[in-house]
N, C-alpha and C. Protein backbone atom coordinates (compact mmCIF):
# COMPACT_ATOMS: atom_id res chain seq x y z
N UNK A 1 184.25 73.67 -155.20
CA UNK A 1 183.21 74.57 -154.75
C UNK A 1 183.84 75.59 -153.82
N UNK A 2 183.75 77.14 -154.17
CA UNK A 2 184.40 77.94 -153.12
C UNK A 2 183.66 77.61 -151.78
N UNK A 3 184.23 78.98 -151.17
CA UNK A 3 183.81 78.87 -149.15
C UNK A 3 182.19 79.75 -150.00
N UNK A 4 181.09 79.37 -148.96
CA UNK A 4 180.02 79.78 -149.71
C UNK A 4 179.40 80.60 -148.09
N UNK A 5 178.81 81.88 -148.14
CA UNK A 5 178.26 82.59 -146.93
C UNK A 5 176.69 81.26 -146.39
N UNK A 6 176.67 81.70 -144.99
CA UNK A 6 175.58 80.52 -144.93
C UNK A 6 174.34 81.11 -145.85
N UNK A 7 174.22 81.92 -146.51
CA UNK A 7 173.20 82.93 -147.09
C UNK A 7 172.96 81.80 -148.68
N UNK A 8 174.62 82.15 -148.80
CA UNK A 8 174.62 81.35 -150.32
C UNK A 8 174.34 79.48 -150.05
N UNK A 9 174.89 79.05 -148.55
CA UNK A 9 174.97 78.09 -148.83
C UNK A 9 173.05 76.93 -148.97
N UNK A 10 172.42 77.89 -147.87
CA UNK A 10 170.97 77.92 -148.07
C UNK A 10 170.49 77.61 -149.01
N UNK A 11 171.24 78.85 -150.08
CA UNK A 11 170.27 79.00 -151.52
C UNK A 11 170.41 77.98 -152.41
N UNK A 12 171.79 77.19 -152.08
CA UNK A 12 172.38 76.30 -153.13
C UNK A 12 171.86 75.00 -152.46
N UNK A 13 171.39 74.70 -151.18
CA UNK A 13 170.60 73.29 -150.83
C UNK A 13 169.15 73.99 -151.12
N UNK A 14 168.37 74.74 -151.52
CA UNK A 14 167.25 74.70 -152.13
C UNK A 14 167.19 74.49 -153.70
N UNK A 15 168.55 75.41 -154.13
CA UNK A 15 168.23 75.35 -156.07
C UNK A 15 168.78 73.29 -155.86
N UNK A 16 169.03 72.91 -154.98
CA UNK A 16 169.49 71.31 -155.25
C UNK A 16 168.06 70.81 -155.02
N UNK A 17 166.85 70.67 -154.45
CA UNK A 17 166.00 70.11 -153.81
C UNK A 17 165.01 70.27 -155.49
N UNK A 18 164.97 71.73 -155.89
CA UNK A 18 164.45 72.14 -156.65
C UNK A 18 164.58 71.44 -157.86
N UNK A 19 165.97 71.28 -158.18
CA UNK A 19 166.63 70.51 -159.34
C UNK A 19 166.21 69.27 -158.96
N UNK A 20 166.73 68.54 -158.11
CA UNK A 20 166.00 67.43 -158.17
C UNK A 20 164.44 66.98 -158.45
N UNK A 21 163.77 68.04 -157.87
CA UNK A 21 162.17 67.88 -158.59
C UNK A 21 162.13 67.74 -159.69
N UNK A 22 162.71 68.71 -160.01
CA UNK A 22 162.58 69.21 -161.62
C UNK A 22 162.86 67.69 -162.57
N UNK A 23 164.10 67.20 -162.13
CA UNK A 23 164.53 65.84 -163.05
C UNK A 23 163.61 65.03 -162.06
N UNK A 24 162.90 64.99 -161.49
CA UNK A 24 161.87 63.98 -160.91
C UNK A 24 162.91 62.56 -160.59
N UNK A 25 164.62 63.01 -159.90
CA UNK A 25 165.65 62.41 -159.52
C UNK A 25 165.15 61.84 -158.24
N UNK A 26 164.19 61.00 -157.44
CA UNK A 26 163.90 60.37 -156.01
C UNK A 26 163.77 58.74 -156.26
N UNK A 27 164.36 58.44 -155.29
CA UNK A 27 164.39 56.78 -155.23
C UNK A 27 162.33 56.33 -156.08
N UNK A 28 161.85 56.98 -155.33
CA UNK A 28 160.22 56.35 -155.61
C UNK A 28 159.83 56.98 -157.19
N UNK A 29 160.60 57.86 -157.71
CA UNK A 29 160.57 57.85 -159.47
C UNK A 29 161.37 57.15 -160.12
N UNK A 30 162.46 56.93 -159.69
CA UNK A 30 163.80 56.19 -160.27
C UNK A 30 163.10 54.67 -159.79
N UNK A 31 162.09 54.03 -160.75
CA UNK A 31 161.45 52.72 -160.55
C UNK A 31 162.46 51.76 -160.35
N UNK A 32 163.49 51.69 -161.48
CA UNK A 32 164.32 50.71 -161.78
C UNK A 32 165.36 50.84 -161.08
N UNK A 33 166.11 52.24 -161.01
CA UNK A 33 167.49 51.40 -159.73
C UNK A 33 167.31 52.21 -158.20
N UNK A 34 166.25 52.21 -158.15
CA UNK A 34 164.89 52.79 -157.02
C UNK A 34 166.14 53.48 -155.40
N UNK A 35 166.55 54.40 -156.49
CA UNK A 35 168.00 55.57 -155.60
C UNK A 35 167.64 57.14 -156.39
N UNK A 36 168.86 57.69 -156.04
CA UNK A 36 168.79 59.14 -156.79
C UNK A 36 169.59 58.44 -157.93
N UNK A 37 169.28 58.93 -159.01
CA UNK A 37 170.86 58.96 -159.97
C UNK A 37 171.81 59.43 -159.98
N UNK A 38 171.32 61.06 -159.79
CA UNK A 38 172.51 62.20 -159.46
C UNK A 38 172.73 62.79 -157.70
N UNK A 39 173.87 62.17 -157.58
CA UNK A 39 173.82 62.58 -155.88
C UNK A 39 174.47 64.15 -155.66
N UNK A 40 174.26 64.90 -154.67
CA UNK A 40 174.21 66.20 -154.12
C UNK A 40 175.33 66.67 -154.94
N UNK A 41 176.53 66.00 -154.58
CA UNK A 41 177.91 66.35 -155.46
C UNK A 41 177.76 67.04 -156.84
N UNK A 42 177.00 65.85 -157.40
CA UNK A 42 177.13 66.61 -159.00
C UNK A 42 175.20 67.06 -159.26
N UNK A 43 174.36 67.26 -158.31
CA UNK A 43 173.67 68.55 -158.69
C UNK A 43 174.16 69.89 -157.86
N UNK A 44 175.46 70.22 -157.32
CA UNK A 44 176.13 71.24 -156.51
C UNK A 44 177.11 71.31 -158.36
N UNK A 45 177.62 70.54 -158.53
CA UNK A 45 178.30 71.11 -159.37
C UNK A 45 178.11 71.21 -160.72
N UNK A 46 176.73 70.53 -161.19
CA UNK A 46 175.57 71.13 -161.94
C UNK A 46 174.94 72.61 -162.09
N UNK A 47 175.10 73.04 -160.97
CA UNK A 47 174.48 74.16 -160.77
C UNK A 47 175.43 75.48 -160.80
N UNK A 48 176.45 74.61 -160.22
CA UNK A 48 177.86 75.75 -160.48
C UNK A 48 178.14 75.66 -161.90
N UNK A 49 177.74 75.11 -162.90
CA UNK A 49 178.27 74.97 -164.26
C UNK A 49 177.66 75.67 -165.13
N UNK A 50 176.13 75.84 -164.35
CA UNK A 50 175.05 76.67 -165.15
C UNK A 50 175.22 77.99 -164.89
N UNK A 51 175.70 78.19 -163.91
CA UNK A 51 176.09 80.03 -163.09
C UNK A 51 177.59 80.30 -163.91
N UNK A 52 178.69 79.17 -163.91
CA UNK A 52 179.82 79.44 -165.00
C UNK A 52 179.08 79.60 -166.63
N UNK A 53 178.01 79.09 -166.92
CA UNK A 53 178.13 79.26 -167.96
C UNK A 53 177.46 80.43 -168.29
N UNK A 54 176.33 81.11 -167.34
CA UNK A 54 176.03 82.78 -167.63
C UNK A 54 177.14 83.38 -167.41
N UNK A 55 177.92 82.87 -166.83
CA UNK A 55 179.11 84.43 -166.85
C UNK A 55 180.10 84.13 -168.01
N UNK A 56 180.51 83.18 -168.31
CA UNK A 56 181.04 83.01 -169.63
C UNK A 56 180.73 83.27 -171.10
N UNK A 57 179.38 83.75 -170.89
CA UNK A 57 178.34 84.11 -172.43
C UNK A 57 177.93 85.44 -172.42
N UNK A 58 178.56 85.74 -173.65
CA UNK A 58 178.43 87.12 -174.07
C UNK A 58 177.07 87.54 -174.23
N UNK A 59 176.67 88.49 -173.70
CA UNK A 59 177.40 89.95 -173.40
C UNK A 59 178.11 89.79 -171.97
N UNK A 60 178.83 90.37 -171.56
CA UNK A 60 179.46 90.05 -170.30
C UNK A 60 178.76 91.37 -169.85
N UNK A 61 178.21 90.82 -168.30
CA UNK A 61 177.75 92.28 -167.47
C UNK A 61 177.73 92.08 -166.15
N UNK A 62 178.62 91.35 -166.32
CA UNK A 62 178.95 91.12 -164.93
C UNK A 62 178.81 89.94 -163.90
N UNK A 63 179.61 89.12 -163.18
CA UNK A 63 179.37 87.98 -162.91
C UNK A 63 178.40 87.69 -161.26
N UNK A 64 178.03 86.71 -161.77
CA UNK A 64 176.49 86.34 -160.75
C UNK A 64 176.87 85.22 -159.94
N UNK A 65 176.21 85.19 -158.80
CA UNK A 65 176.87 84.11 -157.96
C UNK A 65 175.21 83.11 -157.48
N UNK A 66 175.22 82.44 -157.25
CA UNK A 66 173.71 81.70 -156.11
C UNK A 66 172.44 82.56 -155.92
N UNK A 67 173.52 83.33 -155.14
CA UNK A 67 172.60 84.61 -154.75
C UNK A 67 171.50 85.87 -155.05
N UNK A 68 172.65 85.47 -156.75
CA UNK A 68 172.32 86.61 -157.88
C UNK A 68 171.55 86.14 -158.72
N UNK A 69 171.92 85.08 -159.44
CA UNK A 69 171.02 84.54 -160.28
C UNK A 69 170.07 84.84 -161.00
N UNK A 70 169.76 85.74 -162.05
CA UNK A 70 169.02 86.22 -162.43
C UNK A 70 166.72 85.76 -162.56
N UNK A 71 167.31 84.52 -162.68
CA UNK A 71 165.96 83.57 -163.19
C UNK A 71 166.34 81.83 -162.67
N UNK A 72 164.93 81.76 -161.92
CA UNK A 72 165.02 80.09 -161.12
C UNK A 72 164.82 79.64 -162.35
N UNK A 73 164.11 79.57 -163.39
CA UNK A 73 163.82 79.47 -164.24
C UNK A 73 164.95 78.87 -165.04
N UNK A 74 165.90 79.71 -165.48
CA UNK A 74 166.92 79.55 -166.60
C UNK A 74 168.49 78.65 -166.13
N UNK A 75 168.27 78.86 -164.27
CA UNK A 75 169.06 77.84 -163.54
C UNK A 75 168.64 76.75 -163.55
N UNK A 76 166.99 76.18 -163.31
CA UNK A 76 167.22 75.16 -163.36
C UNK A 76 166.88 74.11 -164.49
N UNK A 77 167.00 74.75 -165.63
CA UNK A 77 167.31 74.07 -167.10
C UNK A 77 168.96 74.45 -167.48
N UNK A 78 169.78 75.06 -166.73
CA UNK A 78 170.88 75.33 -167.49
C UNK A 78 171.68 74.13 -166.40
N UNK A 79 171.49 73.92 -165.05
CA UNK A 79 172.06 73.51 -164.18
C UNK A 79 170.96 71.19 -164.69
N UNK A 80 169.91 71.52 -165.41
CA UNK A 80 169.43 70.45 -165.94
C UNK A 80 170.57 69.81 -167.23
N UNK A 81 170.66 70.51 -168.37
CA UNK A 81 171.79 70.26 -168.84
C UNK A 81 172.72 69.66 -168.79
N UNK A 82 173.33 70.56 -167.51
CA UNK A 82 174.87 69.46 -166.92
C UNK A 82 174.59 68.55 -166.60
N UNK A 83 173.50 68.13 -165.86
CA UNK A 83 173.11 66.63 -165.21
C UNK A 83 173.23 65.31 -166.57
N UNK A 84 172.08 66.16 -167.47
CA UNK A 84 172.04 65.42 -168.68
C UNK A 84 173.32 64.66 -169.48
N UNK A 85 174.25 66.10 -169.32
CA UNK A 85 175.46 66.04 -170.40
C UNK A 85 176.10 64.74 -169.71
N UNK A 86 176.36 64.76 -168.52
CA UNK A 86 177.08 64.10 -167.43
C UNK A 86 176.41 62.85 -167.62
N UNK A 87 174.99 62.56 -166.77
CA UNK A 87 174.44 61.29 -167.22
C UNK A 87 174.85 60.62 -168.51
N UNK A 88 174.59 61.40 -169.67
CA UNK A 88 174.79 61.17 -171.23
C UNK A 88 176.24 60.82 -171.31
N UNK A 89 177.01 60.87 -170.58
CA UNK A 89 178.66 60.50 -170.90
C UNK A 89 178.78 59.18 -170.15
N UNK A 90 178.41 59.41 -169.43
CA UNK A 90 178.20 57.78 -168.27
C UNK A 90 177.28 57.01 -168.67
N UNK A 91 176.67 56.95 -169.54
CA UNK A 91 175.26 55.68 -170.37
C UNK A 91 176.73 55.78 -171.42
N UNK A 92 176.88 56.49 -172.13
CA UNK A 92 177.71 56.00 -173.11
C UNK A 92 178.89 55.08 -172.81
N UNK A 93 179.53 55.84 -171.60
CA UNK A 93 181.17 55.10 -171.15
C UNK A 93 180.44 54.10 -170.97
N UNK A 94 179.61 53.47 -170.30
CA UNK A 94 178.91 52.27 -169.58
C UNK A 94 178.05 51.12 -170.57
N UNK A 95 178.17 51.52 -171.39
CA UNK A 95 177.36 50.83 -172.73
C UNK A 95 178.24 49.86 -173.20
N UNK A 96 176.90 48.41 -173.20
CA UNK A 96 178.04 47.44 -173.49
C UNK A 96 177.15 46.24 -173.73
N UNK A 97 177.05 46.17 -175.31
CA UNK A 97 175.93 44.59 -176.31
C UNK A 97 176.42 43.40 -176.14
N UNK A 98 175.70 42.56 -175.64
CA UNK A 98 176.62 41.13 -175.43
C UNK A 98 175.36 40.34 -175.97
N UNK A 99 175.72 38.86 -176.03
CA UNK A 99 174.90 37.71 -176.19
C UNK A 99 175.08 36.37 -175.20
N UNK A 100 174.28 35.78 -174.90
CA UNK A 100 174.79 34.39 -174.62
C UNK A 100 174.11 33.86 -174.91
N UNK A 101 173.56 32.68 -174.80
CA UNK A 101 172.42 31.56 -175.20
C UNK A 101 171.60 31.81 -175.99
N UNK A 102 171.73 32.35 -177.16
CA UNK A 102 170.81 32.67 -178.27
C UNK A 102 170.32 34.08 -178.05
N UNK A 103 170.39 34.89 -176.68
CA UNK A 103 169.74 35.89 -176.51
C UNK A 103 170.65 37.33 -176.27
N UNK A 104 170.44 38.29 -176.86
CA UNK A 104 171.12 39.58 -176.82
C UNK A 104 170.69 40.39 -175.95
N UNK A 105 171.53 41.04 -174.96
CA UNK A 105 171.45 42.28 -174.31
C UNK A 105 172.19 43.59 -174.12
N UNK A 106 171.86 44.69 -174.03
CA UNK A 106 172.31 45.94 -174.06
C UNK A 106 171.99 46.69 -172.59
N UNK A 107 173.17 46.54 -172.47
CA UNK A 107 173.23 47.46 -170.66
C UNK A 107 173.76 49.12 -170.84
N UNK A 108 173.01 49.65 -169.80
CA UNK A 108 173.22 51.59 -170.55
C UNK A 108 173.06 51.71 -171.69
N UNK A 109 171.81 51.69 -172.35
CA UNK A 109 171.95 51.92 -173.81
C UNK A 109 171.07 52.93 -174.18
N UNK A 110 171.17 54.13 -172.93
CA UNK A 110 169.93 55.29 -172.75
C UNK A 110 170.36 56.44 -173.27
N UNK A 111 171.66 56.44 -173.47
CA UNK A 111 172.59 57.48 -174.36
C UNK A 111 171.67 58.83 -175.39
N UNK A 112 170.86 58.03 -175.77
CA UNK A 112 170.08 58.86 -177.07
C UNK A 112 169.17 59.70 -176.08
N UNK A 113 168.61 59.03 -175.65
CA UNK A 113 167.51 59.37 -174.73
C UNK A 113 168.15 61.13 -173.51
N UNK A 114 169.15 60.61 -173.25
CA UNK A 114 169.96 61.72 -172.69
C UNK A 114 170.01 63.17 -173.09
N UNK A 115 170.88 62.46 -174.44
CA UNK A 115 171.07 63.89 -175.70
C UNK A 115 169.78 64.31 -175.76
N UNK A 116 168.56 63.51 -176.43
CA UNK A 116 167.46 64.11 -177.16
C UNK A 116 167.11 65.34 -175.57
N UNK A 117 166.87 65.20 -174.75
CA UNK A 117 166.65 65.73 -173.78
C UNK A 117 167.34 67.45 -173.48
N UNK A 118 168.33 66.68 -173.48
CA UNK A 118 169.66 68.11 -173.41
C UNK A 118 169.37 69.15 -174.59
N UNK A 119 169.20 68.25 -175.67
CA UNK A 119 169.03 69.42 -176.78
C UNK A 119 168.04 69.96 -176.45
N UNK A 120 166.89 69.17 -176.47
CA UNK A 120 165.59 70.05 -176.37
C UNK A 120 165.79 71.58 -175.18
N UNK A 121 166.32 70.86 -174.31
CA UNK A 121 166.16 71.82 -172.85
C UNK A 121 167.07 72.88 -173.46
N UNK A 122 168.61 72.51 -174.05
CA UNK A 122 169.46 73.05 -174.32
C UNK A 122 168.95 74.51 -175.26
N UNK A 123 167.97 74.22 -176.49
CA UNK A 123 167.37 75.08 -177.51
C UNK A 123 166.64 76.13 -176.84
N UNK A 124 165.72 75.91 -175.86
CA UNK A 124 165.10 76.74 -175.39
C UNK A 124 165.93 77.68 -174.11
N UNK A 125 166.63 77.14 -173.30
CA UNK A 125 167.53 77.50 -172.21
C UNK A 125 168.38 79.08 -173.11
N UNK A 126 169.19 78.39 -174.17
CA UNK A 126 170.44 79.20 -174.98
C UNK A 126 169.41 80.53 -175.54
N UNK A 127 168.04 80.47 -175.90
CA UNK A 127 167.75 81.80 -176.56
C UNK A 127 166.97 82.72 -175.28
N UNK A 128 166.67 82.12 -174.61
CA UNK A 128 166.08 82.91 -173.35
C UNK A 128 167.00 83.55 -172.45
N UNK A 129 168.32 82.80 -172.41
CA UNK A 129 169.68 83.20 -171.91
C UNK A 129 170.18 84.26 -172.18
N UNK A 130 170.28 84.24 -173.91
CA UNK A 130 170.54 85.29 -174.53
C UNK A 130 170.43 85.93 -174.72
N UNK A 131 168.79 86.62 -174.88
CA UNK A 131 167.56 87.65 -174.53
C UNK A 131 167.94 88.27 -173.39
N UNK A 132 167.82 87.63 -172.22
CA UNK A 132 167.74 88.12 -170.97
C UNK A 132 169.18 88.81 -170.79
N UNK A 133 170.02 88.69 -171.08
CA UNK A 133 171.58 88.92 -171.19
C UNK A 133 171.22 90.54 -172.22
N UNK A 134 170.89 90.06 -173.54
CA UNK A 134 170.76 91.33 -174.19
C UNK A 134 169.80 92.47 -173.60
N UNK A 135 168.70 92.31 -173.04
CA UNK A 135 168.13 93.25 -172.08
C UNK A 135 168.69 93.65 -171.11
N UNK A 136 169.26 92.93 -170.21
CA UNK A 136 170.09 93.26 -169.01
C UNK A 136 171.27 94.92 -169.42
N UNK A 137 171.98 94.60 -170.80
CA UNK A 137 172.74 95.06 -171.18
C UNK A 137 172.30 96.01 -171.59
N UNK A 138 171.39 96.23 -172.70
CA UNK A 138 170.45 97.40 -173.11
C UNK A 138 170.32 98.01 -171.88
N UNK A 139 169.29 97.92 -170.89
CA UNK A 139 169.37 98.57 -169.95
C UNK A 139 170.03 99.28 -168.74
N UNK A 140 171.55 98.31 -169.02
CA UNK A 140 172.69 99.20 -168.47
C UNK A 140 172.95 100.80 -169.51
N UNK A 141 173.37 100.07 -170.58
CA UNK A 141 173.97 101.11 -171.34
C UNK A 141 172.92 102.34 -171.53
N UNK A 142 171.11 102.18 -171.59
CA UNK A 142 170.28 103.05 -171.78
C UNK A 142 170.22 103.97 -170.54
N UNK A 143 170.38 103.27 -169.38
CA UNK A 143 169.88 103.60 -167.52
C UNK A 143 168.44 103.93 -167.82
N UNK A 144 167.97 102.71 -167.83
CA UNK A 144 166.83 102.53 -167.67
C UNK A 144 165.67 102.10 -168.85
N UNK A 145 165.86 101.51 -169.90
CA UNK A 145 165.40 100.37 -170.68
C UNK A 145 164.82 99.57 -170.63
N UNK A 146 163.12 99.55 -170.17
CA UNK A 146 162.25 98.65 -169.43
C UNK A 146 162.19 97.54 -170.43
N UNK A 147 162.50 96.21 -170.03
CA UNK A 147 161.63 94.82 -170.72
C UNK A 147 160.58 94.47 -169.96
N UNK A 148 160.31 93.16 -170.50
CA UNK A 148 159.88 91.80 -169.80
C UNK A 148 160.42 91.13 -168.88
N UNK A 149 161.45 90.96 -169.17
CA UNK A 149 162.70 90.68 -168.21
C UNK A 149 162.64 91.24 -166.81
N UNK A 150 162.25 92.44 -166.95
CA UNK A 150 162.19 93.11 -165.35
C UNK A 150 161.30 92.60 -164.63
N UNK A 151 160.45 91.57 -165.23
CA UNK A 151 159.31 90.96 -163.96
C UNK A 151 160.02 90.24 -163.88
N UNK A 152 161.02 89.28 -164.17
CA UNK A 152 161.36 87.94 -163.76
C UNK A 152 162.31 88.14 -162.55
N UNK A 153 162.01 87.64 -161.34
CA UNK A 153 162.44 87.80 -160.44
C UNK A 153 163.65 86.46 -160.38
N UNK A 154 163.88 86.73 -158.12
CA UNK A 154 164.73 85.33 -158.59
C UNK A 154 164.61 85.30 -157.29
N UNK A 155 163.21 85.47 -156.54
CA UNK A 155 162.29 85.25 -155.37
C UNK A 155 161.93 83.45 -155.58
N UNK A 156 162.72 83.31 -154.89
CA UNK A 156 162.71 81.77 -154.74
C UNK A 156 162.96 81.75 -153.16
């Protein structure tokens, strides 16, 4: 994680508080191992993965930081994702069918449940991304190319 202004660092313990709502991540929802799942660490670097991944996706127009962020909206399903992907690799590494006394059990075996999630979020996240990216751009190259897009703030 770079050195972050206290401006940015603010913004990034709210998009964390936020994210955590969002995955409804609190000891008193998490019934069964009644903690967070995802601790600060990796929704900080959840969120940095979702801001790498708008600046890595074409059209390039320029790179965005915390601060910039175009849409709370599209951060916190893109910065949802990573949590998922991450969770979804750790149910898998952690997955493990045994038997003893006539009876079978399966520990981490939420794997599916993960993916189905990611995709879904993933489908809708990638074309709204992309939109908003292609307007952004239109309206550079036009100077001045009104969308929809121009209401979406990032007044959070």
């Amino acid at each position: 994680m770079a050195n972050r202004s206290e401006q940015a660092t603010k913004r990034m313990e709210k998009a964390k508080r936020y994210l955590r709502l969002f995955l409804q991540d609190t000891p008193a929802m998490n019934r069964l191992i009644r903690k967070e799942e995802s601790d600060d660490d990796l929704m900080s670097f959840a969120i940095d993965m979702a801001i790498s991944d708008w600046n890595s996706t074409a059209p390039h127009i320029g790179n965005i930081d915390i601060l910039t962020y175009p849409s709370l909206y599209l951060l916190m399903h893109g910065a949802a994702i990573q949590i998922l992907k991450t969770q979804g690799i750790l149910q898998a590494r952690n997955e493990l069918s045994y038997s003893a006394g006539g009876s079978s059990f399966v520990r981490s075996n939420k794997t599916q449940y993960y993916q189905a999630w990611m995709t879904n979020f993933q489908n809708d996240y990638e074309r709204k991304k992309q939109n908003m990216k292609i307007a952004k751009n239109i309206k550079r190259g036009w100077g001045g190319a009104h969308s929809e897009y121009d209401n979406i703030g990032y007044d959070w």
